[in-house]
PDB file of N, CA and C in Angstrom:
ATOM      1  N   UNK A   1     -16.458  59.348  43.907  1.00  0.00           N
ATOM      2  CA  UNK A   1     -17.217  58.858  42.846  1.00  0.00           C
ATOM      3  C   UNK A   1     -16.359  58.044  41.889  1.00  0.00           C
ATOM      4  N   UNK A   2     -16.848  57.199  41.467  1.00  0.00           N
ATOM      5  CA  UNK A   2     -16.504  56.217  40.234  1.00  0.00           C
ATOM      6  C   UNK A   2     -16.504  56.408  38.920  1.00  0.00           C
ATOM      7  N   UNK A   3     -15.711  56.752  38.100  1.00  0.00           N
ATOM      8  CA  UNK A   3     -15.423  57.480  36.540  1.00  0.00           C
ATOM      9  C   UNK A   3     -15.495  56.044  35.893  1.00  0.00           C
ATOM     10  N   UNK A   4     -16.473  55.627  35.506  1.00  0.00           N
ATOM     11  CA  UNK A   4     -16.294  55.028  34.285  1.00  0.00           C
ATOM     12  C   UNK A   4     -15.765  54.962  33.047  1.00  0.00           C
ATOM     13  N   UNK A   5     -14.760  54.211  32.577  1.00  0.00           N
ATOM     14  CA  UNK A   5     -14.002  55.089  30.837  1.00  0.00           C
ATOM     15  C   UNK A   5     -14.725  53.869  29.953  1.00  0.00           C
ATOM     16  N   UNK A   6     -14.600  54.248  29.009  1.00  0.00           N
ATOM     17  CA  UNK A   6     -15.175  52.532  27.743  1.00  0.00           C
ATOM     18  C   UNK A   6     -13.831  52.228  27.439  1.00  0.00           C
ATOM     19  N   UNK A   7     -14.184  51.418  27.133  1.00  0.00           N
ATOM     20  CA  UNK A   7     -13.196  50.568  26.641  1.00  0.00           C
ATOM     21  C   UNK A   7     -13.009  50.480  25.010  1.00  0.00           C
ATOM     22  N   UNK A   8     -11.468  51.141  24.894  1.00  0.00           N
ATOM     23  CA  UNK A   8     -11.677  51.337  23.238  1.00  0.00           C
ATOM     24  C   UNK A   8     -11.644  49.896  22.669  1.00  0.00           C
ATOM     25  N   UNK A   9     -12.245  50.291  21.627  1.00  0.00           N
ATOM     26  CA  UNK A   9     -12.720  48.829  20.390  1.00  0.00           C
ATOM     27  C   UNK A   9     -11.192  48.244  19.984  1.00  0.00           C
ATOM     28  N   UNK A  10     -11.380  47.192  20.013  1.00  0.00           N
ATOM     29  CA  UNK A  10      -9.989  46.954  19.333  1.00  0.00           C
ATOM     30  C   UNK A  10      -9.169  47.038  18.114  1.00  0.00           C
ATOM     31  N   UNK A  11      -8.392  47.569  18.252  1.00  0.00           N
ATOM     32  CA  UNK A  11      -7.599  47.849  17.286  1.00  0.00           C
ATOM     33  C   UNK A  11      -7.566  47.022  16.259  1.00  0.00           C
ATOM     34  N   UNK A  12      -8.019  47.173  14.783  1.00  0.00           N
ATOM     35  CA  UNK A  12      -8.015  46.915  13.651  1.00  0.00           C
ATOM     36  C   UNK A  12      -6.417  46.587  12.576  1.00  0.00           C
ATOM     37  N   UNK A  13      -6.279  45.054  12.444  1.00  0.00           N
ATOM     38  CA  UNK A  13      -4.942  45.100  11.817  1.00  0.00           C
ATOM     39  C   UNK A  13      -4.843  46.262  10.608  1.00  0.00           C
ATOM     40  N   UNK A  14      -3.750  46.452  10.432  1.00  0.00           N
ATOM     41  CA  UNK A  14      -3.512  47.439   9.461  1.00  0.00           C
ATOM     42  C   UNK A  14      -4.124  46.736   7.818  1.00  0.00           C
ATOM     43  N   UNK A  15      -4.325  47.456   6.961  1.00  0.00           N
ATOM     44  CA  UNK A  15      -4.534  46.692   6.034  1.00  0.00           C
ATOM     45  C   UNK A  15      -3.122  46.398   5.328  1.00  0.00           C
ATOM     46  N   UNK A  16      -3.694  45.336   4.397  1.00  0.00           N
ATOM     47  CA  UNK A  16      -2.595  44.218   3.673  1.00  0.00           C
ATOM     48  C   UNK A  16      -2.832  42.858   4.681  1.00  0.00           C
ATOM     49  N   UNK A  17      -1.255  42.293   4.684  1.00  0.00           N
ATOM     50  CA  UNK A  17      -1.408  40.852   5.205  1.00  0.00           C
ATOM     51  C   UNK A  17      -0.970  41.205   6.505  1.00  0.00           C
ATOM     52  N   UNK A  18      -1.343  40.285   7.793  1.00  0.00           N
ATOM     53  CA  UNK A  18      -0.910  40.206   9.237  1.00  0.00           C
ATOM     54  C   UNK A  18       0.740  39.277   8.681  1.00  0.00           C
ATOM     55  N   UNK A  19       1.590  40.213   9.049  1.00  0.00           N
ATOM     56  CA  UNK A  19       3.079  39.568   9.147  1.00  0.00           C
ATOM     57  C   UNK A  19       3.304  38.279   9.954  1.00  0.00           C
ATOM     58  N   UNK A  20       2.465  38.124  11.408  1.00  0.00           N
ATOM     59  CA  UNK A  20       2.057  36.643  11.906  1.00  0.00           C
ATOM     60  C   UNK A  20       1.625  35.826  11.544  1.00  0.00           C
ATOM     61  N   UNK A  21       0.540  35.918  10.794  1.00  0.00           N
ATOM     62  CA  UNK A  21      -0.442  35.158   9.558  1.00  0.00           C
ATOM     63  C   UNK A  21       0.515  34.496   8.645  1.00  0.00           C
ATOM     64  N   UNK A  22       1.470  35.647   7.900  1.00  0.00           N
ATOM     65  CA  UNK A  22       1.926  34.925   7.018  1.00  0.00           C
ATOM     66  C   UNK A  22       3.157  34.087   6.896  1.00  0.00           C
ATOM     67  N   UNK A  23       3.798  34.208   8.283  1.00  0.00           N
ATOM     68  CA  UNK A  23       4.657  33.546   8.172  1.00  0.00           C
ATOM     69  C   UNK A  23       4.282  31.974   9.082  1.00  0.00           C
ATOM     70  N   UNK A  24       2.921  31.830  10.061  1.00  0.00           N
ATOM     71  CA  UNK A  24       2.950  30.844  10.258  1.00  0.00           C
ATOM     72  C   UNK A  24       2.524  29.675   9.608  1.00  0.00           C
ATOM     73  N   UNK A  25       1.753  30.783   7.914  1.00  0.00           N
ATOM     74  CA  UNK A  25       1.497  30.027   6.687  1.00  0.00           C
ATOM     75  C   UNK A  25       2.592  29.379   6.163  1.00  0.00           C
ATOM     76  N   UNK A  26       3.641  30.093   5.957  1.00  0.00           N
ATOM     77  CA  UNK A  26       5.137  29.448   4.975  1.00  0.00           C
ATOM     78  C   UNK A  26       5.636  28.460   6.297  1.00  0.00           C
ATOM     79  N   UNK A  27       5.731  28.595   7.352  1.00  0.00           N
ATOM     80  CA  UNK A  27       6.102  27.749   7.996  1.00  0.00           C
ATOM     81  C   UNK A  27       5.123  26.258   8.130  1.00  0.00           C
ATOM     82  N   UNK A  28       3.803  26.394   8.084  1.00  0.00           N
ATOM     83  CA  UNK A  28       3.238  25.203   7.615  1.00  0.00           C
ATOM     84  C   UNK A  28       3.257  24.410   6.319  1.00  0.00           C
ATOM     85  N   UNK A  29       3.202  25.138   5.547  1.00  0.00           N
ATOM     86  CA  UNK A  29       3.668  24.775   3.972  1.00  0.00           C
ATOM     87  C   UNK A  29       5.159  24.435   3.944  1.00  0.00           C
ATOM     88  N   UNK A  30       6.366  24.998   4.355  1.00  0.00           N
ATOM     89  CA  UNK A  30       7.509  24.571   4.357  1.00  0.00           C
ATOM     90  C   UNK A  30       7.612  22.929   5.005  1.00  0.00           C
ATOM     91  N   UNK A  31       6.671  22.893   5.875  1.00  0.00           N
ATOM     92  CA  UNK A  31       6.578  21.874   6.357  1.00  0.00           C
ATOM     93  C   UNK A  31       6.332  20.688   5.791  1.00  0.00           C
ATOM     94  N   UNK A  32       5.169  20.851   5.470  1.00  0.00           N
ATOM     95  CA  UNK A  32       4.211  20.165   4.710  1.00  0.00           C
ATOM     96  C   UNK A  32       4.904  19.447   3.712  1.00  0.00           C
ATOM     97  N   UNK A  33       5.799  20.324   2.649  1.00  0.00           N
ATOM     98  CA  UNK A  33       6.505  19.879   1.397  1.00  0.00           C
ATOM     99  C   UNK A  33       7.842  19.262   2.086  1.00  0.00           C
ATOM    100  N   UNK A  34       8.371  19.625   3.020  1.00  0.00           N
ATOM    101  CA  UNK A  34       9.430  18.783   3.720  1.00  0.00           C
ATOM    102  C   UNK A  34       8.958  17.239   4.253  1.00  0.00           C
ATOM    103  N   UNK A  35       7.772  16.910   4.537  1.00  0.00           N
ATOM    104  CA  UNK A  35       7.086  15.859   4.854  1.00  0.00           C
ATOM    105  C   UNK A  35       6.886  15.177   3.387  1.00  0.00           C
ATOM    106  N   UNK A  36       6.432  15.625   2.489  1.00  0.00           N
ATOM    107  CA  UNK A  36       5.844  15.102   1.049  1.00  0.00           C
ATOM    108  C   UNK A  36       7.647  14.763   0.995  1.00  0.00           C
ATOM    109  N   UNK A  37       8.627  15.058   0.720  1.00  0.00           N
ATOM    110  CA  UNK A  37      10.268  14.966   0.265  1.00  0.00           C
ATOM    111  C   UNK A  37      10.443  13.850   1.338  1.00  0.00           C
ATOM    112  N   UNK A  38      10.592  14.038   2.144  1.00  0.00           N
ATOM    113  CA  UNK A  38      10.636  13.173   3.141  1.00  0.00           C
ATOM    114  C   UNK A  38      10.060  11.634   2.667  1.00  0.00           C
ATOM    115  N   UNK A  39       8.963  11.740   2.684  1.00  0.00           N
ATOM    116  CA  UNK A  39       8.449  10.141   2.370  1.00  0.00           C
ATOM    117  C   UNK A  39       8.298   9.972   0.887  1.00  0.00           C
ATOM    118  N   UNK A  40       8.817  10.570  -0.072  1.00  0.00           N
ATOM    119  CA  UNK A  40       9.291  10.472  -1.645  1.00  0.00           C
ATOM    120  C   UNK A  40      10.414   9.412  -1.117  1.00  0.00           C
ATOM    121  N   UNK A  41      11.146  10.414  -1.103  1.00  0.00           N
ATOM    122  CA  UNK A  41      12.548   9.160  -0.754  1.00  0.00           C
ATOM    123  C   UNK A  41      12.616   8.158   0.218  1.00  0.00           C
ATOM    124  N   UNK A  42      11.745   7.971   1.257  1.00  0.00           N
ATOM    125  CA  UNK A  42      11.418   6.735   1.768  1.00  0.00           C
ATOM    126  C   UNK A  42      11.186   5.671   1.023  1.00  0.00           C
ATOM    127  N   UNK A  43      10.049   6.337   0.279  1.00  0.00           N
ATOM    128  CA  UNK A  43       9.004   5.086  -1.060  1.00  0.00           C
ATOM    129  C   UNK A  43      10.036   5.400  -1.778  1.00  0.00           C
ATOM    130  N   UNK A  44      10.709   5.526  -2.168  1.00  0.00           N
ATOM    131  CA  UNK A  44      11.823   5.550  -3.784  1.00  0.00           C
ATOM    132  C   UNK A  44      13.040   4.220  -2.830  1.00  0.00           C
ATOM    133  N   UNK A  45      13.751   4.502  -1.816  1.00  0.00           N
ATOM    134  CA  UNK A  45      14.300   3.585  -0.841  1.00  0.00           C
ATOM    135  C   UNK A  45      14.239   2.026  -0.917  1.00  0.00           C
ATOM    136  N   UNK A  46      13.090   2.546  -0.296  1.00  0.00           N
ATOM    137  CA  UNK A  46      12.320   0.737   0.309  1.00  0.00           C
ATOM    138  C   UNK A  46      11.553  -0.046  -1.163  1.00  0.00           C
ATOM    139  N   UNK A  47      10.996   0.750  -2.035  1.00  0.00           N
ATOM    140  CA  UNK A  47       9.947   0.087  -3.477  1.00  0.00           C
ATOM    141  C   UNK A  47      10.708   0.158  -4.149  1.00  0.00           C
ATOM    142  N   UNK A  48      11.565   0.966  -4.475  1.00  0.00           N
ATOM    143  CA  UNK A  48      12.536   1.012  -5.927  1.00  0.00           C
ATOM    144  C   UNK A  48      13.104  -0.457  -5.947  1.00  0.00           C
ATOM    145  N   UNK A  49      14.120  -1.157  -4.590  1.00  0.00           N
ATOM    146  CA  UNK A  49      14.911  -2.271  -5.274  1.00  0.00           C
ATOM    147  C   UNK A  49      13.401  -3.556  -5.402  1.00  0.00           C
ATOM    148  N   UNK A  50      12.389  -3.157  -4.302  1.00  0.00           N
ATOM    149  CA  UNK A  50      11.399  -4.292  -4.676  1.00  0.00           C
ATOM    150  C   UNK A  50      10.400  -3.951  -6.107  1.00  0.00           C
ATOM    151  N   UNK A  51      10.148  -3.095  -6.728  1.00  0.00           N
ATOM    152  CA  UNK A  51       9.903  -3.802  -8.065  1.00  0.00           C
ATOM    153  C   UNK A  51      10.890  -3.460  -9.111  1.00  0.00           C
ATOM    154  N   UNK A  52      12.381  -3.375  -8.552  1.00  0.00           N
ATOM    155  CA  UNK A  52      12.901  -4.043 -10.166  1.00  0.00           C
ATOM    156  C   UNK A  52      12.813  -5.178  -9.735  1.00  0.00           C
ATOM    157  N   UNK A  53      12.996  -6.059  -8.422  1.00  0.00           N
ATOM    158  CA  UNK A  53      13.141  -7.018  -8.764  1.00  0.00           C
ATOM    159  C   UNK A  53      11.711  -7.900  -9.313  1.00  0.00           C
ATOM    160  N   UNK A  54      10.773  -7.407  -8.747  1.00  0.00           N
ATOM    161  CA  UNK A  54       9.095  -7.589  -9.326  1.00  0.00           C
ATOM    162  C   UNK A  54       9.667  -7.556 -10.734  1.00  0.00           C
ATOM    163  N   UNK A  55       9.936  -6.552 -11.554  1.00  0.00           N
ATOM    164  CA  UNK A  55      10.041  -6.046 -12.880  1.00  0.00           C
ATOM    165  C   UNK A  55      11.096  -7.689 -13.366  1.00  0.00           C
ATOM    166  N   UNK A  56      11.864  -7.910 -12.818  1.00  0.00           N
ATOM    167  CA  UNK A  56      12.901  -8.976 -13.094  1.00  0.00           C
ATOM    168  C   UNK A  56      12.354 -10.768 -12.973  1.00  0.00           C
ATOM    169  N   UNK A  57      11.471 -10.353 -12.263  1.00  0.00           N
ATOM    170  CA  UNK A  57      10.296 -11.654 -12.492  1.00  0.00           C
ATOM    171  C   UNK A  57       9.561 -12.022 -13.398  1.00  0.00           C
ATOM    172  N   UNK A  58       8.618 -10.876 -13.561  1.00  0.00           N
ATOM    173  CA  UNK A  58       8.136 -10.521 -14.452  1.00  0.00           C
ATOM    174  C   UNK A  58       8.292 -11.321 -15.850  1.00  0.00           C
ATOM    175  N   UNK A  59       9.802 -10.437 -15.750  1.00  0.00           N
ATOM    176  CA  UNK A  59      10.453 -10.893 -17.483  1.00  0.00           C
ATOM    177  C   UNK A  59      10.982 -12.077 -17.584  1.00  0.00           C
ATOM    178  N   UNK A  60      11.075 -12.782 -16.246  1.00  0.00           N
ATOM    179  CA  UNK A  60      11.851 -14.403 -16.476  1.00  0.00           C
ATOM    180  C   UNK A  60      13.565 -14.343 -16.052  1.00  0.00           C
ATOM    181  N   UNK A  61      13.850 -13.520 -16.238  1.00  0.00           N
ATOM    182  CA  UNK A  61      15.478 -13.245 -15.364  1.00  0.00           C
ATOM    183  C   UNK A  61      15.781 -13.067 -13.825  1.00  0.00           C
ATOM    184  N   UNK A  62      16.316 -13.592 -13.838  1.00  0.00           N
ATOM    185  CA  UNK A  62      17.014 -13.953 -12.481  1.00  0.00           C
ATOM    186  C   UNK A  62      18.387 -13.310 -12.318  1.00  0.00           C
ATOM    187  N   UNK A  63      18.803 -12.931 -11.862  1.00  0.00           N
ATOM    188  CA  UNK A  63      19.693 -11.818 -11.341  1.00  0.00           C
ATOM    189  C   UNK A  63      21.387 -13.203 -10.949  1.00  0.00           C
ATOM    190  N   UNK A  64      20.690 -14.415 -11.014  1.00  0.00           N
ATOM    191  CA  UNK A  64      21.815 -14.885 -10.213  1.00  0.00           C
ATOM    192  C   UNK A  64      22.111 -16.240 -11.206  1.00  0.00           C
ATOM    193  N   UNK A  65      23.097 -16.489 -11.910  1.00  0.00           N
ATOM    194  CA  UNK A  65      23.280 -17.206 -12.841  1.00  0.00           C
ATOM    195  C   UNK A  65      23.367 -18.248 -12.378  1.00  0.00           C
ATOM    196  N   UNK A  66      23.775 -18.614 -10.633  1.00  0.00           N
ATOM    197  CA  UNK A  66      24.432 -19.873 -10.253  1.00  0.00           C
ATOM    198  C   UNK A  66      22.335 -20.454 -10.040  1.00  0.00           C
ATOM    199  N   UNK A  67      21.722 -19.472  -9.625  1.00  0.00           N
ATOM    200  CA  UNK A  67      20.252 -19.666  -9.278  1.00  0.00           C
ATOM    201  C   UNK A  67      19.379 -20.761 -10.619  1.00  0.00           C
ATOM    202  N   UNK A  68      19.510 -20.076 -11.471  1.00  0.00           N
ATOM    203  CA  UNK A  68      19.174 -20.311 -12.222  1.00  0.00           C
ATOM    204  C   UNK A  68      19.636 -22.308 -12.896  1.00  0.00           C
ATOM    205  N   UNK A  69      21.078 -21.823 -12.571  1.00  0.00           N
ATOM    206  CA  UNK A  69      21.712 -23.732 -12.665  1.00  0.00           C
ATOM    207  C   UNK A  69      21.265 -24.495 -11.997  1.00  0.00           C
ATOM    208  N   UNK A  70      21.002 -24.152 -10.264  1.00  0.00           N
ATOM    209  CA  UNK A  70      20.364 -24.915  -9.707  1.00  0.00           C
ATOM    210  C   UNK A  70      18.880 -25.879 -10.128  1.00  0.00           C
ATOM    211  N   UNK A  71      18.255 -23.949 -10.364  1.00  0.00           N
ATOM    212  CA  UNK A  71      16.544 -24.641 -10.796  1.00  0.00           C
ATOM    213  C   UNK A  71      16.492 -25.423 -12.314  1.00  0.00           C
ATOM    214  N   UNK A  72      17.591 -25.228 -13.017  1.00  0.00           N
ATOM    215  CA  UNK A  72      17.594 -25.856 -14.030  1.00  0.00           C
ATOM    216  C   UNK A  72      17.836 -27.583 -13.457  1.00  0.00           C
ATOM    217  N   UNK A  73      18.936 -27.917 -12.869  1.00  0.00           N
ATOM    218  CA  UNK A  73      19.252 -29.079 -12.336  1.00  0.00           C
ATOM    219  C   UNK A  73      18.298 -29.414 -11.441  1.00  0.00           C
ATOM    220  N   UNK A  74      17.398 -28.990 -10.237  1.00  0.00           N
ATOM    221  CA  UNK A  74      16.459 -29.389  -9.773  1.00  0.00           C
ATOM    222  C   UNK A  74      15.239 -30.056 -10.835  1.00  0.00           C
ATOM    223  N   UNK A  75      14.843 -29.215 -11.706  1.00  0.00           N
ATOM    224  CA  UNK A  75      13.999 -29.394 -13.174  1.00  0.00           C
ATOM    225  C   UNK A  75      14.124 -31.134 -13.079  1.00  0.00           C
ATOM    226  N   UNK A  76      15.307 -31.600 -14.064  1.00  0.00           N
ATOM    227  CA  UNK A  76      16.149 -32.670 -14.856  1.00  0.00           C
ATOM    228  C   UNK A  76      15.467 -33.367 -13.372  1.00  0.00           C
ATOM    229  N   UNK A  77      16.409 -33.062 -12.029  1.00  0.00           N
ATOM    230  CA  UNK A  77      15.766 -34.019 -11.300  1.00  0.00           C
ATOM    231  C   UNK A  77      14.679 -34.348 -11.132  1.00  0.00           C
ATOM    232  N   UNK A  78      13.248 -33.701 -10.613  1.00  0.00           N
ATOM    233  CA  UNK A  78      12.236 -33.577 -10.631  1.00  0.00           C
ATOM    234  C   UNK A  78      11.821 -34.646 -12.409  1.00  0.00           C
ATOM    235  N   UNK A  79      12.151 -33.935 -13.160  1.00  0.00           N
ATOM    236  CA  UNK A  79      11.291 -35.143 -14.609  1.00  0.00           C
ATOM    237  C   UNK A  79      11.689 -36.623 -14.227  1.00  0.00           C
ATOM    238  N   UNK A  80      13.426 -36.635 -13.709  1.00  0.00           N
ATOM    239  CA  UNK A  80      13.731 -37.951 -13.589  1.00  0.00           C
ATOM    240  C   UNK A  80      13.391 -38.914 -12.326  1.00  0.00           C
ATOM    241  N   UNK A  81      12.299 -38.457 -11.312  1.00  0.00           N
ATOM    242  CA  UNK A  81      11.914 -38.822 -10.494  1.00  0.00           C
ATOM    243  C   UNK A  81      10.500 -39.363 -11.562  1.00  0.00           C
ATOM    244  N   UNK A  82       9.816 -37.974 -11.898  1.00  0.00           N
ATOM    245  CA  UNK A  82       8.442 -38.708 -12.240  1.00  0.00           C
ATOM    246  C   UNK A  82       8.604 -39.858 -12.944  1.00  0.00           C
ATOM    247  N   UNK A  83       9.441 -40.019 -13.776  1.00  0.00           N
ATOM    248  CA  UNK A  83       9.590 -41.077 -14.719  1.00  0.00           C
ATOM    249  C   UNK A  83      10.135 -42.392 -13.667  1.00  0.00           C
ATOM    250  N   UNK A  84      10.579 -41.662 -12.174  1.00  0.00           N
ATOM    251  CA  UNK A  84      10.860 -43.150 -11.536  1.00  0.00           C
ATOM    252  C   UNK A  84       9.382 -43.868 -10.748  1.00  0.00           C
ATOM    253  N   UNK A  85       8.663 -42.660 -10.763  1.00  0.00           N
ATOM    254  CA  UNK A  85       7.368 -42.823  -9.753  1.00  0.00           C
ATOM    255  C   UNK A  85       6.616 -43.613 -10.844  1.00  0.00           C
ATOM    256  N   UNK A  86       6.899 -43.599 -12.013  1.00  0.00           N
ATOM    257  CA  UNK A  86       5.833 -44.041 -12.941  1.00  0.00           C
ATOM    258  C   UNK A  86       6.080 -45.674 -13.168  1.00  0.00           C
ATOM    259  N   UNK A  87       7.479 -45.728 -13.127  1.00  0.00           N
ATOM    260  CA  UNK A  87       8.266 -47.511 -13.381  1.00  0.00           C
ATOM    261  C   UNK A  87       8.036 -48.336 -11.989  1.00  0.00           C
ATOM    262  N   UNK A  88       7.906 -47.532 -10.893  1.00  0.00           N
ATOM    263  CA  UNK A  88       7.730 -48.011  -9.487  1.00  0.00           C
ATOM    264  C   UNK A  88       5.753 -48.476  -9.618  1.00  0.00           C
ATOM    265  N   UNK A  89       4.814 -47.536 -10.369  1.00  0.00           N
ATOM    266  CA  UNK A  89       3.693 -47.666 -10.369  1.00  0.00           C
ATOM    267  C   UNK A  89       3.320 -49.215 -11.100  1.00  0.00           C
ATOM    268  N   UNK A  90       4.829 -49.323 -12.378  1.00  0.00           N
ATOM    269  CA  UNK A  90       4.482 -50.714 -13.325  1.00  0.00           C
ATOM    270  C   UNK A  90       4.548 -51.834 -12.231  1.00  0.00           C
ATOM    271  N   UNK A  91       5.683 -51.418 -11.970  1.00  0.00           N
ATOM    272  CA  UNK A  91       6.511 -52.776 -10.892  1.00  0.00           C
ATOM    273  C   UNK A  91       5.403 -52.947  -9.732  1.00  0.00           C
ATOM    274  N   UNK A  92       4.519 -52.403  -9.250  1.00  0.00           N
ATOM    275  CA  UNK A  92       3.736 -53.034  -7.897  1.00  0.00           C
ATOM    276  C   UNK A  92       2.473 -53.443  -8.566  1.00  0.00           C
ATOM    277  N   UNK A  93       1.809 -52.927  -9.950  1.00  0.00           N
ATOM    278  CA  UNK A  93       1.041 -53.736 -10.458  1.00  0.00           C
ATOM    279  C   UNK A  93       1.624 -55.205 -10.904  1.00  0.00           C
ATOM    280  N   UNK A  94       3.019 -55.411 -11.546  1.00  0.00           N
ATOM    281  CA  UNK A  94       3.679 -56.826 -11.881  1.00  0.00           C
ATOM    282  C   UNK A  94       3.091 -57.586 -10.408  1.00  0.00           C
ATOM    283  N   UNK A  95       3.944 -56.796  -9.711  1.00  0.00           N
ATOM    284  CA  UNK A  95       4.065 -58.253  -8.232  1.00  0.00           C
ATOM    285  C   UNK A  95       2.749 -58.043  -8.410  1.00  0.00           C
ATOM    286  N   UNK A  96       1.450 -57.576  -7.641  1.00  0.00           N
ATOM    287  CA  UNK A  96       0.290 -57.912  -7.345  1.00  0.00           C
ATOM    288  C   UNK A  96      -0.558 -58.856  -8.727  1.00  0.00           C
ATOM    289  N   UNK A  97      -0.085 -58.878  -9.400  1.00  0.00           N
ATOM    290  CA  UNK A  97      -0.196 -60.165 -10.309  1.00  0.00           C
ATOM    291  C   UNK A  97       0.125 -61.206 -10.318  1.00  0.00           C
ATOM    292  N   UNK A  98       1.363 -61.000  -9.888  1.00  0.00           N
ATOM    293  CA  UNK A  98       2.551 -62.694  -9.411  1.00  0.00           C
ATOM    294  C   UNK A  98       1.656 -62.995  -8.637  1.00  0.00           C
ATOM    295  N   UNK A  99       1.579 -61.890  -7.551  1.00  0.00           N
ATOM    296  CA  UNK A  99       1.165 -62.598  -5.957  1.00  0.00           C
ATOM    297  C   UNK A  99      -0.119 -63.329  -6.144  1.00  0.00           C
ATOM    298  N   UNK A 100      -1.166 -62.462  -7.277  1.00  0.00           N
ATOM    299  CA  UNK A 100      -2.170 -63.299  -7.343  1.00  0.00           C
ATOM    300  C   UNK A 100      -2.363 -64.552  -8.258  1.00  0.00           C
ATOM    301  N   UNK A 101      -1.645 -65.037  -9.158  1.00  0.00           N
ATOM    302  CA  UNK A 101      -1.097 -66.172 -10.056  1.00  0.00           C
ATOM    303  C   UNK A 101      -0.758 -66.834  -8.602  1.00  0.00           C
ATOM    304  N   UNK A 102       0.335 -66.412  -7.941  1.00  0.00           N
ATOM    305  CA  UNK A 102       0.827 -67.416  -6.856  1.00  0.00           C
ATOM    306  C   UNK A 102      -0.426 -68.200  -6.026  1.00  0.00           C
ATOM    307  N   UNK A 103      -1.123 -66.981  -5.590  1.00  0.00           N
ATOM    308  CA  UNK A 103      -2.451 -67.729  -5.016  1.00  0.00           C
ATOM    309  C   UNK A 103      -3.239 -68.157  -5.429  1.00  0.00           C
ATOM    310  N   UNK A 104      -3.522 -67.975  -6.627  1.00  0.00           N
ATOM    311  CA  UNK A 104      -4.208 -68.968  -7.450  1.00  0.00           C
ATOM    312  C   UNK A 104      -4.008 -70.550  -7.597  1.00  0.00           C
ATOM    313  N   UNK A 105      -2.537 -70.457  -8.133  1.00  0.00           N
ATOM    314  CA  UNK A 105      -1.558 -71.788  -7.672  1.00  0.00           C
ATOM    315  C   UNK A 105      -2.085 -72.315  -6.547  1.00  0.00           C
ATOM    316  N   UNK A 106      -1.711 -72.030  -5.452  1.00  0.00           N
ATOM    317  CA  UNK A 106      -1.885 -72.827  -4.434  1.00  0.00           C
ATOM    318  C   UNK A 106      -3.141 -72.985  -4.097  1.00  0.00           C
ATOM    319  N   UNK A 107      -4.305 -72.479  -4.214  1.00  0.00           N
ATOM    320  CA  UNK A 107      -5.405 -72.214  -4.354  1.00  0.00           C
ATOM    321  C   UNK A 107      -6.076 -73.894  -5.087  1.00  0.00           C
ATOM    322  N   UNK A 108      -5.432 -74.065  -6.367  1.00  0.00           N
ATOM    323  CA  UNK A 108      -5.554 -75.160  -7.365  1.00  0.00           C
ATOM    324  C   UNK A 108      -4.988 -76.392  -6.830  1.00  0.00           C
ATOM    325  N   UNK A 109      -3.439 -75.840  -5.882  1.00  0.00           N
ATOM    326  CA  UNK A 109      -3.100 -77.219  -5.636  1.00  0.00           C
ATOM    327  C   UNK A 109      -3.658 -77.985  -4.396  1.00  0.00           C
ATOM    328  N   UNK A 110      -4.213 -77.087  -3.643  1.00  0.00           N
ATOM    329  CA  UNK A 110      -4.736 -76.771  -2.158  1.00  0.00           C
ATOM    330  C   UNK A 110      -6.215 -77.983  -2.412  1.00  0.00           C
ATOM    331  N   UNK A 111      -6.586 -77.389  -3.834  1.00  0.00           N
ATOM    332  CA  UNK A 111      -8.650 -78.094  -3.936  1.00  0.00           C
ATOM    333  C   UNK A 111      -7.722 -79.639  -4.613  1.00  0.00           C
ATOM    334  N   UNK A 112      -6.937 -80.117  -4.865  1.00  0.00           N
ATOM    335  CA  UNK A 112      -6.489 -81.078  -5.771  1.00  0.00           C
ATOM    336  C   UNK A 112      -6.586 -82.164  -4.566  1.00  0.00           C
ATOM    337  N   UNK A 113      -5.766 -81.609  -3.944  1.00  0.00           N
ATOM    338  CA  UNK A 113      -5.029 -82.854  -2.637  1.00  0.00           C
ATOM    339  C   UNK A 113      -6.309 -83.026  -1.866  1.00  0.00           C
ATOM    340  N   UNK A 114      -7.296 -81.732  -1.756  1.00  0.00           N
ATOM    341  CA  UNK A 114      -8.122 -82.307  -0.781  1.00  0.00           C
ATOM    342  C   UNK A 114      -8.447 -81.441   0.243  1.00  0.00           C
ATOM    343  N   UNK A 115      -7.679 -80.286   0.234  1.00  0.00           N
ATOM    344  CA  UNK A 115      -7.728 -79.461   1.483  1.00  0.00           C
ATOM    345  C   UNK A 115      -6.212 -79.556   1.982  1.00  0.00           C
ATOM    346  N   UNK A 116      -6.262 -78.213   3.200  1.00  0.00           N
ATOM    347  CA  UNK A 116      -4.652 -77.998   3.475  1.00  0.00           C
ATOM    348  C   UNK A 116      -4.863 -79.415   4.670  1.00  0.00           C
ATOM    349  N   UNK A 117      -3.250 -79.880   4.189  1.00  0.00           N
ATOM    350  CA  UNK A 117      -3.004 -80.583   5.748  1.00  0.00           C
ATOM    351  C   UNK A 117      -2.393 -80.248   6.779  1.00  0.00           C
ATOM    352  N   UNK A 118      -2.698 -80.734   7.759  1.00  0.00           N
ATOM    353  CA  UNK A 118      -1.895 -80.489   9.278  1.00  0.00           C
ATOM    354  C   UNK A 118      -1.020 -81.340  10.062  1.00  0.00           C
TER     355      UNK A 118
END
């Protein structure tokens, strides 16, 4: 014959905390805050030197004195161009005046004689 037994219920953690429970808690949390530290000092790394220098824009300073001579001397050049683009603008209205006085001229001397000859 066949003795059937039951099967006892399972055993009930003790009360308080499961010692497994709680340490695979601190080990996720240890984690967790090692990840948050972790990418603090990444972003402090990589953003810190880009906005002082943002911050250094900002205020109009330039970090590099020779930089600054340049764009100053580029400046001077740049005004002293426009002021050449502007004397170049007088000078091609002059000639296209000559040129048309000139053709006028010949224009006058052209109807005088009679027409061009050949």
């Amino acid at each position: 014959m066949l003795v059937q037994t039951p099967i006892p219920p399972p055993s009930l953690p003790a009360p308080g905390i499961d010692p497994t429970f709680a340490l695979n808690r601190a080990l996720e949390t240890g984690v967790m805050v090692l990840i948050v530290i972790v990418i603090g000092i990444v972003a402090l790394k990589v953003l810190g030197p880009l906005t002082r220098a943002w911050a250094h824009r900002l205020e109009g300073r330039s970090g590099d004195p020779q930089l600054r001579a340049d764009m100053e001397q580029m400046r001077e050049q740049l005004a002293e161009v426009d002021s050449l683009r502007a004397r170049m603008g007088e000078l091609e209205d002059r000639l296209e005046f000559a040129e048309r006085l000139l053709s006028q001229r010949r224009d006058q001397d052209l109807l005088q004689r009679g027409g061009p000859r050949e």
